[in-house]
N, C-alpha and C. Protein backbone atom coordinates (compact mmCIF):
# COMPACT_ATOMS: atom_id res chain seq x y z
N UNK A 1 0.81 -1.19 0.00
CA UNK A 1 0.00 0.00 0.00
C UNK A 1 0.86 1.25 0.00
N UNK A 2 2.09 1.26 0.47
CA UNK A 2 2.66 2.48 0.69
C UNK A 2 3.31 2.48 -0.52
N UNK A 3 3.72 1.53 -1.22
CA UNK A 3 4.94 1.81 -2.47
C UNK A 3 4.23 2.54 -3.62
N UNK A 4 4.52 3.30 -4.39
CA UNK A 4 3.98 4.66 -5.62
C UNK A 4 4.64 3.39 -6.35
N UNK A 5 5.55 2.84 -6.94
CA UNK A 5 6.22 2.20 -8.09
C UNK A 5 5.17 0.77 -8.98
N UNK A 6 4.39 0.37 -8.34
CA UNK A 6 3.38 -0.02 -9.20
C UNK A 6 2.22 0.43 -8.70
N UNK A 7 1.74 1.50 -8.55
CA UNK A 7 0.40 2.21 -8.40
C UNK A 7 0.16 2.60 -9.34
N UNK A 8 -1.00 2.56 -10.34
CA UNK A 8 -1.27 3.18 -11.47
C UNK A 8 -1.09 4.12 -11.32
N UNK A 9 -0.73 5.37 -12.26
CA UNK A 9 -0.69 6.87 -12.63
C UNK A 9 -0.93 7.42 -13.45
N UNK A 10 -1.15 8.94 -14.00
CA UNK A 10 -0.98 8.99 -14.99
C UNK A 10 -0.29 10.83 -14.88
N UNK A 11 0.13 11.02 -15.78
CA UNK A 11 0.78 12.53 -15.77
C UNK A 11 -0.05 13.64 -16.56
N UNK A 12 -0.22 14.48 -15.92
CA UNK A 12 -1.53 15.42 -16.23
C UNK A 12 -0.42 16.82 -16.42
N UNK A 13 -0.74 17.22 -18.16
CA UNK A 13 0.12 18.44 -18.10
C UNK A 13 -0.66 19.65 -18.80
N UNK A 14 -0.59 20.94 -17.87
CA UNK A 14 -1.47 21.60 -18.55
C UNK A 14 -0.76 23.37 -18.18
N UNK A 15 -0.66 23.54 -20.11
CA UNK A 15 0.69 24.73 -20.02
C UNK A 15 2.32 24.05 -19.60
N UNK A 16 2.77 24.79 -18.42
CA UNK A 16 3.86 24.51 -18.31
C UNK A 16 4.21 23.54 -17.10
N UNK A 17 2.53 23.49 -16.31
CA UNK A 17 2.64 22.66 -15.31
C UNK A 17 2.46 20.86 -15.57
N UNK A 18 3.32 20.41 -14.89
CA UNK A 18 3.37 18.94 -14.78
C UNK A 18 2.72 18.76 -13.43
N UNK A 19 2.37 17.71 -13.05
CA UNK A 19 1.80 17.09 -11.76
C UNK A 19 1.76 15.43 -12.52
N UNK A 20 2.19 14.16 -11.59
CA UNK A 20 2.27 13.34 -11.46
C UNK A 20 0.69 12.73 -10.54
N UNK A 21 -0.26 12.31 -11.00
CA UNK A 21 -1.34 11.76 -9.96
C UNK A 21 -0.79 10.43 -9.85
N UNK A 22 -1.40 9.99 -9.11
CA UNK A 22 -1.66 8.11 -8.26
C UNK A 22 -2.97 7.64 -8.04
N UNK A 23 -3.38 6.72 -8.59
CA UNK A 23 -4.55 6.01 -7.93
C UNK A 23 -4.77 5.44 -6.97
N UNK A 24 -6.02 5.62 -6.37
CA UNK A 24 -5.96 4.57 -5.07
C UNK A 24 -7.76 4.81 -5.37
N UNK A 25 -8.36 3.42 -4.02
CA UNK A 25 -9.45 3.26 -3.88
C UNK A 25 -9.31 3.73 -2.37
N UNK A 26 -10.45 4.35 -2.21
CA UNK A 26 -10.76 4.85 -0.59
C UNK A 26 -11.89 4.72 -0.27
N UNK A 27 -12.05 4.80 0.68
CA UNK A 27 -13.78 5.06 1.61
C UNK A 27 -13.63 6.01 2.21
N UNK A 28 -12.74 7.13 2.34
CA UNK A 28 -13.00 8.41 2.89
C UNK A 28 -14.12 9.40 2.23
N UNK A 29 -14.82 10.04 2.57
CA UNK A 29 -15.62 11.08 2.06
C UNK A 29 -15.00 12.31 1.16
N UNK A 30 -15.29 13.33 0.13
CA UNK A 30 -14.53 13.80 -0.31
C UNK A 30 -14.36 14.67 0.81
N UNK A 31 -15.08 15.26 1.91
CA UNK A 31 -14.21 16.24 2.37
C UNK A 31 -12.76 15.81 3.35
N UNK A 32 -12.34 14.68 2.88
CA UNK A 32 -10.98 14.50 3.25
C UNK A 32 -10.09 14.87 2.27
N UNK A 33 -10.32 14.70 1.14
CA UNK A 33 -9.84 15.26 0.44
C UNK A 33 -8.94 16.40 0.24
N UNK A 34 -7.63 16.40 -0.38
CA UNK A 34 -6.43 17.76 -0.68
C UNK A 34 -7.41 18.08 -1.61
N UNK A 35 -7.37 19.70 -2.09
CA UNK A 35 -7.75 20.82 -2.92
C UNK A 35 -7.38 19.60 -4.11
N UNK A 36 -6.57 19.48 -4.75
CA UNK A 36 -5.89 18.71 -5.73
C UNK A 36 -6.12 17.29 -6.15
N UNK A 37 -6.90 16.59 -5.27
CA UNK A 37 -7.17 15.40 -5.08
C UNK A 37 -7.93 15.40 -6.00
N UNK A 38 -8.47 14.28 -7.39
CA UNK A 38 -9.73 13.96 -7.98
C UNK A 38 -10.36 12.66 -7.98
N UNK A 39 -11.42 12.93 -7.77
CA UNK A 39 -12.50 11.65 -7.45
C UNK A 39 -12.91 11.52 -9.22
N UNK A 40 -12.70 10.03 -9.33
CA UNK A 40 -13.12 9.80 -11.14
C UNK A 40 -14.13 8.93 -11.15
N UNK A 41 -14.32 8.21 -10.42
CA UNK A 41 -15.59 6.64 -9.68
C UNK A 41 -15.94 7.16 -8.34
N UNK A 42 -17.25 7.15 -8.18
CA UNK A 42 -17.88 6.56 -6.95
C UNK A 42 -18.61 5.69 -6.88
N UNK A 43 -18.94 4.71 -6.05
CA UNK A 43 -19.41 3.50 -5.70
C UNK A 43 -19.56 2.94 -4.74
N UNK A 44 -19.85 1.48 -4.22
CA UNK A 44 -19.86 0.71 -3.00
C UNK A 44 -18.43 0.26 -3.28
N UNK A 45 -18.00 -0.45 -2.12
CA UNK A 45 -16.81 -0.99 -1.83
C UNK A 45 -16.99 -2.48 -2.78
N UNK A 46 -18.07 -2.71 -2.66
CA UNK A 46 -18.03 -4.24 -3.31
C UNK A 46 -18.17 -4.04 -4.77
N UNK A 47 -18.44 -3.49 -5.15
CA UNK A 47 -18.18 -2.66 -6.68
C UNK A 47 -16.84 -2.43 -6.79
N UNK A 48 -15.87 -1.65 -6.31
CA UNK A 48 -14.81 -1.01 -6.05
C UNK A 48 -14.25 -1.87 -6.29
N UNK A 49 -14.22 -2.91 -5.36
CA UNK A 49 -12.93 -4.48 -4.65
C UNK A 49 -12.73 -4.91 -6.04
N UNK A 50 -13.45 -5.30 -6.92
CA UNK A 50 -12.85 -5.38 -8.12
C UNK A 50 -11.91 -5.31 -9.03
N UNK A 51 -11.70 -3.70 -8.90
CA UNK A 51 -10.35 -2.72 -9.59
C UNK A 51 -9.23 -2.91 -8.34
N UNK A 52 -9.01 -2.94 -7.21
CA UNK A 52 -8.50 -3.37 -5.91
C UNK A 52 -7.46 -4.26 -6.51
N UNK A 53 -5.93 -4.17 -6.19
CA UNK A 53 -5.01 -5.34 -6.32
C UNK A 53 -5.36 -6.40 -5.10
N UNK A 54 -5.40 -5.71 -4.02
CA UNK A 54 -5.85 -7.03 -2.90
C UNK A 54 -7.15 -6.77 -2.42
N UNK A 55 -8.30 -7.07 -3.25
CA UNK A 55 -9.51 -6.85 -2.98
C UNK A 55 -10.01 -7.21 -1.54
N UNK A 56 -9.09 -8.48 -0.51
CA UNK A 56 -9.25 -8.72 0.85
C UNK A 56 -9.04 -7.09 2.09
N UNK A 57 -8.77 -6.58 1.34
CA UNK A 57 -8.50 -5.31 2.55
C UNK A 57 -9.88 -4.42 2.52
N UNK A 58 -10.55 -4.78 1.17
CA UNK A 58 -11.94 -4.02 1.46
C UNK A 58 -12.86 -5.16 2.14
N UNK A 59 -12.57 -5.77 1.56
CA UNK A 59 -13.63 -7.37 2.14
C UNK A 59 -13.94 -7.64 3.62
N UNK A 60 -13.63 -6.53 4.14
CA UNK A 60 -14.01 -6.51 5.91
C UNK A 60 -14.95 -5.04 6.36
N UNK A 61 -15.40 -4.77 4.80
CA UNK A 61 -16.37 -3.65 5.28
C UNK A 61 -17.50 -4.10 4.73
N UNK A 62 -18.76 -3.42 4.97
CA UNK A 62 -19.94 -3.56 4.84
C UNK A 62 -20.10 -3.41 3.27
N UNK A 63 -20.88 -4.13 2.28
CA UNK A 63 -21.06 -4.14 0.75
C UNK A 63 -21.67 -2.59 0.69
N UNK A 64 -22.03 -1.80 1.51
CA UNK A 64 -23.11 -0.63 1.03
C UNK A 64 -22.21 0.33 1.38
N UNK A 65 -21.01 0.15 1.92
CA UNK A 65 -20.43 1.24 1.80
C UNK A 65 -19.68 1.95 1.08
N UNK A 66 -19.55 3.08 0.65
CA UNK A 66 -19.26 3.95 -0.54
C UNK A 66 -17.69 3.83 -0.43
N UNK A 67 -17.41 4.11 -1.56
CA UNK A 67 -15.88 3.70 -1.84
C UNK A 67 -15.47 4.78 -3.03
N UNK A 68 -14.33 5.57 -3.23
CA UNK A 68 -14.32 6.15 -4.41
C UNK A 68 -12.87 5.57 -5.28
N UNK A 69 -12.69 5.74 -6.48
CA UNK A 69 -11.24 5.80 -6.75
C UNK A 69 -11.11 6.91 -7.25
N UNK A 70 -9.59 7.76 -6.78
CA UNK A 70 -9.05 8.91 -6.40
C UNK A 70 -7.68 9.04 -6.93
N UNK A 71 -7.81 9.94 -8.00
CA UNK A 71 -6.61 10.62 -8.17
C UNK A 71 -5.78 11.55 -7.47
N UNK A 72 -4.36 11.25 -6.82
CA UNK A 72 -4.12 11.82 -5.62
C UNK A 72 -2.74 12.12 -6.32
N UNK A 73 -2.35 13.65 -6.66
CA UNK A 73 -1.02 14.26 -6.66
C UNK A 73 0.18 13.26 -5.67
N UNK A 74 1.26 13.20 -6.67
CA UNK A 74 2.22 12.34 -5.94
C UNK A 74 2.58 13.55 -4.83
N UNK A 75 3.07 14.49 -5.07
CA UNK A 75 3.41 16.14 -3.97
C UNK A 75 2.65 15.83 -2.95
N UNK A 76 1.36 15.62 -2.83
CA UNK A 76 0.42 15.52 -1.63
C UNK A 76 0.02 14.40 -0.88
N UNK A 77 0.58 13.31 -1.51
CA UNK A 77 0.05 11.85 -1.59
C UNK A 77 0.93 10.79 0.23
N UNK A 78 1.86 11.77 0.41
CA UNK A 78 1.77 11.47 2.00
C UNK A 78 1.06 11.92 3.07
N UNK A 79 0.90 13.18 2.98
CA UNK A 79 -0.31 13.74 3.39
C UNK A 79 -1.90 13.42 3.49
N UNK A 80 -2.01 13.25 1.73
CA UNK A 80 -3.47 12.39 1.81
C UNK A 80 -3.41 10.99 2.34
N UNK A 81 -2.56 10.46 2.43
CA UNK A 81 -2.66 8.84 2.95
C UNK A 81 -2.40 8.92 4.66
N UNK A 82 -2.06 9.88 4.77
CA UNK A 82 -2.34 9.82 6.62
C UNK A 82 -3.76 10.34 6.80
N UNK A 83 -4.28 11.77 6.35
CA UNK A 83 -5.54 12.06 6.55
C UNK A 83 -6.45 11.01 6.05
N UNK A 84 -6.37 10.01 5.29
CA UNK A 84 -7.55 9.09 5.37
C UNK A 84 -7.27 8.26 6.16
N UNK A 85 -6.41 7.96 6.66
CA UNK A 85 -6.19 6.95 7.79
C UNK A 85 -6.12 7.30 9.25
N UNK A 86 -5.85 8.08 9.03
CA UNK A 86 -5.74 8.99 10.54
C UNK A 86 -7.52 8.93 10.90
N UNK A 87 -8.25 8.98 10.02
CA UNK A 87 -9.60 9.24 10.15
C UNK A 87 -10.49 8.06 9.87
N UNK A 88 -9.42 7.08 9.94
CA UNK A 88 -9.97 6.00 10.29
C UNK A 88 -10.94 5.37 8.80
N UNK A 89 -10.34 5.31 7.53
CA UNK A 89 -10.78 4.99 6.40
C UNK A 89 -9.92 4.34 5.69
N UNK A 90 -9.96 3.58 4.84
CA UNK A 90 -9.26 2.95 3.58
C UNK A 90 -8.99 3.28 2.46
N UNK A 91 -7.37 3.24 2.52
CA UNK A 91 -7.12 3.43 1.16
C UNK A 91 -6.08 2.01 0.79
N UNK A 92 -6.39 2.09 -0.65
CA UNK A 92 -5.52 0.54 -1.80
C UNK A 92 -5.49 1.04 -2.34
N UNK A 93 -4.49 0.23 -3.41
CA UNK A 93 -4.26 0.81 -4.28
C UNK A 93 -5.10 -0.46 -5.58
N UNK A 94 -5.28 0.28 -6.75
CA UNK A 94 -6.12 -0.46 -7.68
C UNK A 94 -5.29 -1.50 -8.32
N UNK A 95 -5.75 -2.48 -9.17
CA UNK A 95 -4.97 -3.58 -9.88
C UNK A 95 -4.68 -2.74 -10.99
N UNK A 96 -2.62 -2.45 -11.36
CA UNK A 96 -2.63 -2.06 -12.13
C UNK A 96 -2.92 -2.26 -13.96
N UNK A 97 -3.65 -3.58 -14.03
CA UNK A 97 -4.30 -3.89 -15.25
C UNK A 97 -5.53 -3.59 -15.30
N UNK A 98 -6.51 -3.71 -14.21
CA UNK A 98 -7.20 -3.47 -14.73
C UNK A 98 -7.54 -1.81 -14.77
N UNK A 99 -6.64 -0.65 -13.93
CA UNK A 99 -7.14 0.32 -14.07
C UNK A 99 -5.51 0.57 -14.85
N UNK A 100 -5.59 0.91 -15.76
CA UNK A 100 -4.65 0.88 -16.56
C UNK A 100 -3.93 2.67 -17.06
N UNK A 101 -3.00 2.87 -17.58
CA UNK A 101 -2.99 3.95 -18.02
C UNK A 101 -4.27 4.90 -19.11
N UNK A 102 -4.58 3.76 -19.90
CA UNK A 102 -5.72 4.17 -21.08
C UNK A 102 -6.44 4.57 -20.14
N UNK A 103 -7.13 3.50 -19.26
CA UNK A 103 -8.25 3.48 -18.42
C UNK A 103 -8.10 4.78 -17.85
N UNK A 104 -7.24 5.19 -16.82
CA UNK A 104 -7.11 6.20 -16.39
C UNK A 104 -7.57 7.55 -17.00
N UNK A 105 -6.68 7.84 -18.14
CA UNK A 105 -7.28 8.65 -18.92
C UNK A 105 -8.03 9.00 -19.54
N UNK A 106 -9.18 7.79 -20.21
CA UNK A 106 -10.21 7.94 -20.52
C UNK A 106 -11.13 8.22 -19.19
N UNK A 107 -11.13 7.97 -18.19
CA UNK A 107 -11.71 8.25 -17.02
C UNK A 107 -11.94 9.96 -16.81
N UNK A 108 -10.37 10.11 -16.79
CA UNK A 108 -9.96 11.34 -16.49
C UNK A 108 -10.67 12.42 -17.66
N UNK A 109 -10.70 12.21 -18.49
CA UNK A 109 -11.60 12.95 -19.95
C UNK A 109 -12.87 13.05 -19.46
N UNK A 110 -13.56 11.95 -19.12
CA UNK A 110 -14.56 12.04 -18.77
C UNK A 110 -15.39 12.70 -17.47
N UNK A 111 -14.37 12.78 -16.84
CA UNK A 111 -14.86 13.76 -15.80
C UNK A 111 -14.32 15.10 -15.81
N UNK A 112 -13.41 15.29 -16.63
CA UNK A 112 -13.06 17.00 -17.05
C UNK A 112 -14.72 17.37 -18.31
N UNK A 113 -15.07 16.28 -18.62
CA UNK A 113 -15.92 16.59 -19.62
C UNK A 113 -17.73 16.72 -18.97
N UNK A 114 -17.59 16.14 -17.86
CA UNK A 114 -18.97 16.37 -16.96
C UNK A 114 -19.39 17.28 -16.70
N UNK A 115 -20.63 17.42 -16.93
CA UNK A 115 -21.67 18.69 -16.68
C UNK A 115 -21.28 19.24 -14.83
N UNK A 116 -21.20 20.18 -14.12
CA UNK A 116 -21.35 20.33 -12.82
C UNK A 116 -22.79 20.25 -12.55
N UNK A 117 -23.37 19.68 -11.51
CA UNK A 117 -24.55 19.28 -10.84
C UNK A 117 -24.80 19.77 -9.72
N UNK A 118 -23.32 20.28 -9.58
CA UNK A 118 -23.58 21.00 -7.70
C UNK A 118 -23.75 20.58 -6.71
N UNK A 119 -24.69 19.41 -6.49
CA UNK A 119 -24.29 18.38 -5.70
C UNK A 119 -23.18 17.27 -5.50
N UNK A 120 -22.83 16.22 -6.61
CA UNK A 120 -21.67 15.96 -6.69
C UNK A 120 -21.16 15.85 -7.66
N UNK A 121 -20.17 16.08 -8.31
CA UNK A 121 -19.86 16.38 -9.62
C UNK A 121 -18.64 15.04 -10.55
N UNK A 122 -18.89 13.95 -9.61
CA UNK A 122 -18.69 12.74 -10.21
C UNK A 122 -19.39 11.66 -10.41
N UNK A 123 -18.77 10.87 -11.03
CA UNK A 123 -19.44 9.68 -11.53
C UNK A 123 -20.01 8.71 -10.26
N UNK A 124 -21.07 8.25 -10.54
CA UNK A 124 -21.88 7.28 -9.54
C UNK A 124 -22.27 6.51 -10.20
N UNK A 125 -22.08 5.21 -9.98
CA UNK A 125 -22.82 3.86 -9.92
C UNK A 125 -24.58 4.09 -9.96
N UNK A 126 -25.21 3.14 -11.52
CA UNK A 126 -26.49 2.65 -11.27
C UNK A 126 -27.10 2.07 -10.18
């Protein structure tokens, strides 16, 4: 869980700025969330465990509980992994095949490309 070297990523460059993100699956709420942090999926955990490399670390929570996967700046990404834990939530990291670089980015398109709703402005599960 702690190692970045096979955590999916992908590199987001816009102008002259670079930023490096990381994936992970969490059950923290977004207001744990860094300013910088992006939510691309929301869902239940048992939905989630899926994309999960060790789907057993969610497998001890309740199926109805919400789970997101989260693009988390590598710069901030010690920070965010104590505040969700510190607060007593889960974070994994995803299987890097099945959430893949493509995957990522087509993800990532798709929620730069979402309408705002104002309530929450990502993707949710049927």
């Amino acid at each position: 869980m702690h190692t970045t070297g096979i955590t999916p990523h992908v590199t987001v460059v816009i102008g002259q700025q670079v930023r490096l993100y990381h994936a992970y699956i969490t059950t923290a709420p977004a207001r744990f969330d860094a300013p910088s942090t992006v939510a691309l999926y929301e869902s239940t955990v048992t939905d989630l465990a899926g994309f999960a490399m060790d789907p057993d670390v969610l497998d001890t929570l309740g199926s109805r509980t919400s789970a997101r996967l989260v693009l988390i700046d590598a710069v901030e990404l010690a920070w965010q992994r104590a505040r969700y834990t510190e607060s007593g939530h889960q974070l994994t990291t995803p299987d890097d095949v099945l959430v893949s670089l493509s995957t990522l980015q087509r993800w990532l398109w798709q929620r730069l490309k979402a309408p705002f709703t104002g309530d929450s402005d990502i993707a949710r599960a049927s």
